[in-house]
N, C-alpha and C. Protein backbone atom coordinates (compact mmCIF):
# COMPACT_ATOMS: atom_id res chain seq x y z
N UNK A 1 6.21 2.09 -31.72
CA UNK A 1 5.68 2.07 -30.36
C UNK A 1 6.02 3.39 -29.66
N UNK A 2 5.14 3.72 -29.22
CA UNK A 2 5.31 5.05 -28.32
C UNK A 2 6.19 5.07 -27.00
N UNK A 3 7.33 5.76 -26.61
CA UNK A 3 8.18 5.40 -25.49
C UNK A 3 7.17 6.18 -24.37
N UNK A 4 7.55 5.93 -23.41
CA UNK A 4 6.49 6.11 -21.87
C UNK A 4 7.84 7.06 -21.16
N UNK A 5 8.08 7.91 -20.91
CA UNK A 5 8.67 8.65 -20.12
C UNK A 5 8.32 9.60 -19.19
N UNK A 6 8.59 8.62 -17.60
CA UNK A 6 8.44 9.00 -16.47
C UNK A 6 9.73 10.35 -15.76
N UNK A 7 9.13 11.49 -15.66
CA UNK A 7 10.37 12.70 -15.07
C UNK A 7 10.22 12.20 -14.02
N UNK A 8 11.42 11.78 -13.42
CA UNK A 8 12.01 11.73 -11.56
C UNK A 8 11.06 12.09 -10.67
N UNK A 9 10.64 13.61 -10.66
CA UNK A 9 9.37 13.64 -9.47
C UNK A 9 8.24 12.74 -9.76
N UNK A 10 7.70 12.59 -11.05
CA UNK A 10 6.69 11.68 -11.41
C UNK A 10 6.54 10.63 -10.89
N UNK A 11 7.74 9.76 -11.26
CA UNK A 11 8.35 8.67 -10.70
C UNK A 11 7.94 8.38 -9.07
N UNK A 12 8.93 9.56 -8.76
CA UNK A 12 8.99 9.38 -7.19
C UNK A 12 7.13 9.75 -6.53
N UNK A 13 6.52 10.37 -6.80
CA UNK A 13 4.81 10.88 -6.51
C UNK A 13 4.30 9.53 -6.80
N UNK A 14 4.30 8.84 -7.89
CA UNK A 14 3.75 7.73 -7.90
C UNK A 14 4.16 6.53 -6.52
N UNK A 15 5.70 6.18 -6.58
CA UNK A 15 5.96 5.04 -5.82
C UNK A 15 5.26 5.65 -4.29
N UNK A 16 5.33 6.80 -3.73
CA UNK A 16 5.41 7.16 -2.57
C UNK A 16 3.44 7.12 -2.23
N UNK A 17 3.19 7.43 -3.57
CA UNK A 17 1.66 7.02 -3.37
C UNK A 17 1.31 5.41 -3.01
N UNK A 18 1.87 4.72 -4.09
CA UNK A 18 1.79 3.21 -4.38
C UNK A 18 1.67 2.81 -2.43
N UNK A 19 3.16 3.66 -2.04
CA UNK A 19 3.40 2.63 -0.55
C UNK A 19 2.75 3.51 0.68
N UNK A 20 1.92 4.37 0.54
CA UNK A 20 1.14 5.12 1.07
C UNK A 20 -0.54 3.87 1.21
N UNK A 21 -0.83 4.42 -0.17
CA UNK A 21 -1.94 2.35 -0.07
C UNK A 21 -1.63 1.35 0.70
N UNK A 22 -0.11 1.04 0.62
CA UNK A 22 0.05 0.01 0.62
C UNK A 22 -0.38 -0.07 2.19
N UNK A 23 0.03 1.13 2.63
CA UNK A 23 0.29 0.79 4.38
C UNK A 23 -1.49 0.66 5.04
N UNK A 24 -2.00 1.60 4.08
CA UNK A 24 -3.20 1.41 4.76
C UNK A 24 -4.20 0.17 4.71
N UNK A 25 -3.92 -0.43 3.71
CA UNK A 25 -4.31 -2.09 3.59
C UNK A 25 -3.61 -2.68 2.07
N UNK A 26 -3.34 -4.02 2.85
CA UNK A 26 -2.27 -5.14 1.91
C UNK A 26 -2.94 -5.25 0.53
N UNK A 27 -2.18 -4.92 -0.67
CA UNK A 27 -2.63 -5.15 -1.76
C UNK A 27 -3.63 -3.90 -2.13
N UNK A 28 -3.23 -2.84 -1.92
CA UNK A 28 -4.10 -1.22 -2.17
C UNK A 28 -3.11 -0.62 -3.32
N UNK A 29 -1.76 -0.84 -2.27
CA UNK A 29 -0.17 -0.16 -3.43
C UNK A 29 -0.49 -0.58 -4.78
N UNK A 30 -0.85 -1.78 -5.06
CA UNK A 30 -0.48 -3.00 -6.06
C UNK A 30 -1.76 -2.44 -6.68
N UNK A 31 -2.74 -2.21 -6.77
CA UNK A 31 -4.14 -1.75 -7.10
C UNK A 31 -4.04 -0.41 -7.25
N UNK A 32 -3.32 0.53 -7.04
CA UNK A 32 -3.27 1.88 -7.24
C UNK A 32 -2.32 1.81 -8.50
N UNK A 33 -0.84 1.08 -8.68
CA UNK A 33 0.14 0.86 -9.75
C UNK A 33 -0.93 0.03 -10.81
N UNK A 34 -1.59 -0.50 -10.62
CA UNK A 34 -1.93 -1.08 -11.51
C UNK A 34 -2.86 -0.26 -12.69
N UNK A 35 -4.24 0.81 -11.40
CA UNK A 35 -4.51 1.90 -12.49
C UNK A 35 -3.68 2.57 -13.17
N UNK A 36 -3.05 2.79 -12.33
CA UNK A 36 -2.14 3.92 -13.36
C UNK A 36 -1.50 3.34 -14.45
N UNK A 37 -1.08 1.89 -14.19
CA UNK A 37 -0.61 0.98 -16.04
C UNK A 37 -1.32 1.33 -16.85
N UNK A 38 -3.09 1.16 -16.30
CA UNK A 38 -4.00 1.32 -17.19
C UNK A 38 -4.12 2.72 -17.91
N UNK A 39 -4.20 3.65 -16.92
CA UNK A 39 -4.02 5.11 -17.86
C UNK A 39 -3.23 5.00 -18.37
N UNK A 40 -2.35 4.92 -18.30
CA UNK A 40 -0.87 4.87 -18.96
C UNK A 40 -1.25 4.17 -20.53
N UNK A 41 -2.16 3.07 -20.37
CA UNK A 41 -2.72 2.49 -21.68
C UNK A 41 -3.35 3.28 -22.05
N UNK A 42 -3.98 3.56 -21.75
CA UNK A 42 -5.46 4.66 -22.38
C UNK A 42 -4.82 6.14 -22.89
N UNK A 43 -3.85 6.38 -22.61
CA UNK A 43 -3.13 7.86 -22.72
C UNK A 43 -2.53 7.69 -23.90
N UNK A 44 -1.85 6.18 -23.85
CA UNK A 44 -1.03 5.44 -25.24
C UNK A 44 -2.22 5.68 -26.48
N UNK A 45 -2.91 4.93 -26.08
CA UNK A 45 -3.81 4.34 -27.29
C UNK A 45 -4.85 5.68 -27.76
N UNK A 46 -4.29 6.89 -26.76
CA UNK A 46 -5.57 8.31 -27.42
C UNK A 46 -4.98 9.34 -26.80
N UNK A 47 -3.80 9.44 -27.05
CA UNK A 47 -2.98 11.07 -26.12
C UNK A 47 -3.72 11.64 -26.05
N UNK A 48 -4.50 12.72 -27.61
CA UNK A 48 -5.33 13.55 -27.22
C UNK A 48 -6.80 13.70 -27.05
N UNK A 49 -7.38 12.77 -25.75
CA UNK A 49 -8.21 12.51 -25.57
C UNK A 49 -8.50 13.29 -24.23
N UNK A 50 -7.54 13.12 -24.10
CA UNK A 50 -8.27 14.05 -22.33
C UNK A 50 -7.34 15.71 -22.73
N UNK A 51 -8.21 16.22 -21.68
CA UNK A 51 -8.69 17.80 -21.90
C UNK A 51 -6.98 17.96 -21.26
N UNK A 52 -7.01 19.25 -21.90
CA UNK A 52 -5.30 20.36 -21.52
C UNK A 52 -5.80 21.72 -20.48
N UNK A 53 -4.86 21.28 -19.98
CA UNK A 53 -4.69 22.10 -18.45
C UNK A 53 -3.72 23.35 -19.05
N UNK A 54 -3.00 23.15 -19.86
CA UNK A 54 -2.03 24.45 -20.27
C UNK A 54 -2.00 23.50 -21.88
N UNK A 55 -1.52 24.74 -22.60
CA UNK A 55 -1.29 24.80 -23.98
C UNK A 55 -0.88 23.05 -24.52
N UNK A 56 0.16 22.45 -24.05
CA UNK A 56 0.93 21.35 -24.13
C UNK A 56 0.69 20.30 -23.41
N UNK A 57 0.15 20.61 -22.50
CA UNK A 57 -0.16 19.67 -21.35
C UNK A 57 -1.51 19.18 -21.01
N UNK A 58 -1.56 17.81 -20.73
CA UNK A 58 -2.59 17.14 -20.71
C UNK A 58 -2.91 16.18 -19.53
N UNK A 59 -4.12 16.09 -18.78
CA UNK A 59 -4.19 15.37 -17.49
C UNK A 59 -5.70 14.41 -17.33
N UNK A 60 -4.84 13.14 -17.42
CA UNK A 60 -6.32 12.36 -17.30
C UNK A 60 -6.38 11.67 -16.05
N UNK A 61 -7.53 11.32 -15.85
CA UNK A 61 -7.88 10.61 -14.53
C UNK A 61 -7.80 9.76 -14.12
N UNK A 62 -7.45 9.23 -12.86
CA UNK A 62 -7.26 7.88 -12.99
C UNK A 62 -8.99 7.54 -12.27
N UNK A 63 -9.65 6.30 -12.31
CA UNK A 63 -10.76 6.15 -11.91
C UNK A 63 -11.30 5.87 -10.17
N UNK A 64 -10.62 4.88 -9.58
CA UNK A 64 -10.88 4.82 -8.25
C UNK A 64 -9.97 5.91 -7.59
N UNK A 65 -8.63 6.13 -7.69
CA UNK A 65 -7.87 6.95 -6.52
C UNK A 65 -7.96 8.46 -7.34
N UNK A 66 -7.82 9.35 -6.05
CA UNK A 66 -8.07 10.70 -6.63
C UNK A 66 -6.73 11.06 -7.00
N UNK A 67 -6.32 10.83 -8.28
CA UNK A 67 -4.91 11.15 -8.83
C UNK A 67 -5.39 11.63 -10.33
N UNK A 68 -4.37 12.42 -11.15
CA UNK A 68 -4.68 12.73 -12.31
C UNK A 68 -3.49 12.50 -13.14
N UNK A 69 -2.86 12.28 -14.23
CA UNK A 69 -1.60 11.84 -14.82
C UNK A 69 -1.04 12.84 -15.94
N UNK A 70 -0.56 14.02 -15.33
CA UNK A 70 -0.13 15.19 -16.57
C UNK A 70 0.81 14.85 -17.37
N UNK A 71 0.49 15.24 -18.58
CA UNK A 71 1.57 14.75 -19.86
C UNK A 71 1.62 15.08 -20.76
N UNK A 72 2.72 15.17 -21.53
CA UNK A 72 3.03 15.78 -22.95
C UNK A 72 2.89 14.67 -23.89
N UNK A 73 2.22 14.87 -24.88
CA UNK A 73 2.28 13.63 -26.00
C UNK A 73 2.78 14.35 -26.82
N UNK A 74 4.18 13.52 -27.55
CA UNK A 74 4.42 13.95 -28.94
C UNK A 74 4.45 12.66 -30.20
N UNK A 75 4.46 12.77 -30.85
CA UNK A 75 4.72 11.89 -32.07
C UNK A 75 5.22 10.36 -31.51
N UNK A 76 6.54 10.79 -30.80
CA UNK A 76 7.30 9.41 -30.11
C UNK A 76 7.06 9.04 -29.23
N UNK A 77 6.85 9.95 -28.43
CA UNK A 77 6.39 9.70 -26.88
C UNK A 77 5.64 10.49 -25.91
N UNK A 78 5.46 10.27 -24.87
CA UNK A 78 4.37 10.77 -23.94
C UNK A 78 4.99 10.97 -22.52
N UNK A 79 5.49 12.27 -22.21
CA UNK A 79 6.22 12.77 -21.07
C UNK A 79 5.15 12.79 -19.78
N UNK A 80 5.56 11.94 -18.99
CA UNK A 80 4.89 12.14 -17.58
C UNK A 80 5.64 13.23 -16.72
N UNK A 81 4.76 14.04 -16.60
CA UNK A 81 5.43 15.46 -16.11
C UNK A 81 5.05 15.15 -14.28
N UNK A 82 3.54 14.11 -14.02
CA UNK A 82 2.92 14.61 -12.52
C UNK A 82 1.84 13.30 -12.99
N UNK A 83 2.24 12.51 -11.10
CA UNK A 83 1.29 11.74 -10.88
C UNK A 83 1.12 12.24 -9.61
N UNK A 84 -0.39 12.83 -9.88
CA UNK A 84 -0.97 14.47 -9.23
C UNK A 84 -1.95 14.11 -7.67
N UNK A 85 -2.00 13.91 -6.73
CA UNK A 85 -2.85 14.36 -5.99
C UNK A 85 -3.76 15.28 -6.19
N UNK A 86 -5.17 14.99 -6.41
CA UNK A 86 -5.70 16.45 -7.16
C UNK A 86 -6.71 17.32 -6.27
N UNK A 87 -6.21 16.84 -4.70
CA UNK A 87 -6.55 17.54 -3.53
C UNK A 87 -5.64 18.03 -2.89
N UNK A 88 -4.38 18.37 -3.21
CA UNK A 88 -2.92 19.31 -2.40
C UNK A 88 -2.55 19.84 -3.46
N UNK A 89 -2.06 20.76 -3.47
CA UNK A 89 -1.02 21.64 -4.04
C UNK A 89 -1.28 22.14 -5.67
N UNK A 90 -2.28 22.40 -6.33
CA UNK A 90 -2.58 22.34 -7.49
C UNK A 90 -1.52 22.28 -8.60
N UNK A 91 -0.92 23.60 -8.39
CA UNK A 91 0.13 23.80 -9.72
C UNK A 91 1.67 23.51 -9.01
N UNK A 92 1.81 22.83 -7.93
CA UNK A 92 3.51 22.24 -7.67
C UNK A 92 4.13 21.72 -8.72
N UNK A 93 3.65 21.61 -10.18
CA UNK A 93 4.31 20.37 -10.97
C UNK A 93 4.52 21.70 -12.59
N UNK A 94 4.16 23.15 -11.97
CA UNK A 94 4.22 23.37 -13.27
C UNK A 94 5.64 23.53 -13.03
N UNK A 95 6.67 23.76 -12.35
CA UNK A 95 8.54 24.20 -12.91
C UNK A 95 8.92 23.02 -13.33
N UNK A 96 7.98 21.76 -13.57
CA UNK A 96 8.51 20.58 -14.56
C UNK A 96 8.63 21.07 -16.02
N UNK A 97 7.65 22.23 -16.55
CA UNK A 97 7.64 22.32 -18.04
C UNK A 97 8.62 22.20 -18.58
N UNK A 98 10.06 22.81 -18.01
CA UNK A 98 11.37 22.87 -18.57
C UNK A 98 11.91 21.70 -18.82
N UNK A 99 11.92 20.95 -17.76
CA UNK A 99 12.44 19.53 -18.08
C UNK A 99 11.78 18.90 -19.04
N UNK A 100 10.22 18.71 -19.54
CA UNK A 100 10.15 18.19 -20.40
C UNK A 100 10.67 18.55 -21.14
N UNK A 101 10.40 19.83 -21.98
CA UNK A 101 10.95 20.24 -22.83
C UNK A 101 12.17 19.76 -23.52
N UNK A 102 12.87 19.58 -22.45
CA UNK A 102 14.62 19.13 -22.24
C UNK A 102 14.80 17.42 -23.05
N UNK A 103 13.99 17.12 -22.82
CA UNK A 103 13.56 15.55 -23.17
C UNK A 103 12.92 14.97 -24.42
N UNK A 104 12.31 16.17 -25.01
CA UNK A 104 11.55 16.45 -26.33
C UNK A 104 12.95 16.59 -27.40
C-alpha cells in the first residue's frame, strides 16, 4: 500500500481551507475534505497521471473547488508538498522541495 504523506504546510492549507467553506455555508468544509480524499484516491491509483509542474513534481486538480494537490510520487509513497489555491501566490510552495526530499 502506498503511504499518503501530508508536509505540515499542506496539512495546515488544507484544514484552513476545509473551515474557510465551512463558514461560508454548513457542510461546504466537509465537501471540500471530501474531494480532496478523492484526489488523494485518484493520485494513489495513477501518480503519474497528471502533468509535472517541475521535474519531480506533480499537481492534479481537484474538480469543484479551485485547488490543485502538488506531489511527489515515489515507489512507497506520495509526498503532499501543497494543497494549492491556484488563484494566490503561484510558486509559495516551491521552498517545500527540500523537505520532501528530507522524507524520501
Amino acid at each position: 500500500m502506498t503511504a499518503i504523506v501530508f508536509l505540515p504546510p499542506a496539512q495546515e492549507e488544507m484544514t484552513a481551507a476545509a473551515r474557510y467553506y465551512q463558514a461560508q455555508s454548513t457542510g461546504l468544509g466537509t465537501e471540500f475534505l471530501a474531494e480532496v480524499e478523492q484526489t488523494i484516491a485518484a493520485i494513489v491509483s495513477h501518480p503519474k497521471a497528471a502533468p509535472k509542474v517541475k521535474p519531480d513534481i506533480r499537481r492534479r486538480l481537484l474538480k469543484r473547488f479551485p485547488f490543485g494537490i502538488l506531489y511527489v510520487a515515489t515507489v512507497d509513497e506520495i509526498v503532499v508538498l501543497a494543497v494549492m489555491h491556484l488563484r494566490r501566490r503561484p510558486g509559495y510552495w516551491q521552498d517545500r522541495l527540500g523537505s520532501s526530499k528530507q522524507s524520501q
